[in-house]
Protein backbone atom coordinates (compact mmCIF):
# COMPACT_ATOMS: atom_id res chain seq x y z
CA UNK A 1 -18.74 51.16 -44.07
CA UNK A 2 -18.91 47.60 -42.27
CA UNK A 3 -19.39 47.27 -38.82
CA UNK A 4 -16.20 45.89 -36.65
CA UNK A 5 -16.69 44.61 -33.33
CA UNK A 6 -14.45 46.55 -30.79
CA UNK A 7 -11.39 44.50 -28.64
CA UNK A 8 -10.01 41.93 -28.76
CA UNK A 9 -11.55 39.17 -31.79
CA UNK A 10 -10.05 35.91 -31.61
CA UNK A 11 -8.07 33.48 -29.01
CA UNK A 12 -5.85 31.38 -30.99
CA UNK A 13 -3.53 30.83 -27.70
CA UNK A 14 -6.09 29.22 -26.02
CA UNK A 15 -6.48 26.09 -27.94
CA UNK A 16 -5.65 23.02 -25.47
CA UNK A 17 -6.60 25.00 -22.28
CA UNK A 18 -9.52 24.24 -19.81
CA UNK A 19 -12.69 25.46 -21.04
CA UNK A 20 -13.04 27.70 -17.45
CA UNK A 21 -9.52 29.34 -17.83
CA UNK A 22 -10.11 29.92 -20.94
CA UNK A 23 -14.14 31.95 -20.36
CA UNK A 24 -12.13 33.69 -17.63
CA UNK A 25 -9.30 34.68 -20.00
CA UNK A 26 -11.66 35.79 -23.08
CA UNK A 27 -14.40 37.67 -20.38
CA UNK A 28 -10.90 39.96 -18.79
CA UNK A 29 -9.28 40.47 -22.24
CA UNK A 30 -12.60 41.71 -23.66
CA UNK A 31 -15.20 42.40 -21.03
CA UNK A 32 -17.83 43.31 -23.81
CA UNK A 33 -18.21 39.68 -25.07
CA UNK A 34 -19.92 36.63 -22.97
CA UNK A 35 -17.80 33.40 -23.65
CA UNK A 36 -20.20 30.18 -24.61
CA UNK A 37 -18.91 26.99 -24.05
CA UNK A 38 -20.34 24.57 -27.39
CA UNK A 39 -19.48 20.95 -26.69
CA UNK A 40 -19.32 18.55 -29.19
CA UNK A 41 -21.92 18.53 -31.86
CA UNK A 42 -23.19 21.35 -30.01
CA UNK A 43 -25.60 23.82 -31.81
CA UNK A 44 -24.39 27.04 -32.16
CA UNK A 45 -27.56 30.02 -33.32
CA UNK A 46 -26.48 31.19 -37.11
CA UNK A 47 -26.62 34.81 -36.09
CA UNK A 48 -23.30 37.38 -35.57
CA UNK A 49 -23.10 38.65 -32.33
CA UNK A 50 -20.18 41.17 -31.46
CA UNK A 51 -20.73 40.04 -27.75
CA UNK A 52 -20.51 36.13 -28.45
CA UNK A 53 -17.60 33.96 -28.47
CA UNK A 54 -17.82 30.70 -29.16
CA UNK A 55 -15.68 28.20 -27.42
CA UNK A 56 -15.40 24.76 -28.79
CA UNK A 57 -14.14 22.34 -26.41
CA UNK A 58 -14.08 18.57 -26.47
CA UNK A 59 -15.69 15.75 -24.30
CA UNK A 60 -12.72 16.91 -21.64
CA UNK A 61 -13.95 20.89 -22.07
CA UNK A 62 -10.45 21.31 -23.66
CA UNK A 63 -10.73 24.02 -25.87
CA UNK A 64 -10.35 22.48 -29.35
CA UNK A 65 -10.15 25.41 -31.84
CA UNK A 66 -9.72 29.15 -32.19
CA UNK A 67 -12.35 31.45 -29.83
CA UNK A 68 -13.62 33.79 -31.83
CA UNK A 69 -16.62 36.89 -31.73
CA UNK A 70 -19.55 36.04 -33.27
């Protein structure tokens, strides 16, 4: 039987909100995770985490697609 992280998974409202509101927002809605803000052509480590999400934002920290777990 797989694993499935528990909460809340992905953000898909967030896209085009500040990178802050939008930690604050995935940190309440699931206070399991850590949000991590990856800028452009930022490296992001290859390895699952179920309390990871990755936020990709844009030179502006606009978040640019869907937050995720992982």
């Amino acid at each position: 039987m797989p694993f499935v992280c528990p909460g809340k998974l992905s953000w898909p409202e967030l896209v085009g909100v500040d990178a802050q509101v939008a930690v604050a927002t995935i940190e309440k809605e699931n206070p399991g995770v850590q949000a991590v803000i990856v800028k452009p052509y930022g490296i992001i480590p290859p390895i699952f985490s179920c309390a990871r999400v990755v936020v990709n934002v844009d030179c502006d920290y606009i978040v640019r697609r869907v937050p995720v777990v992982g």
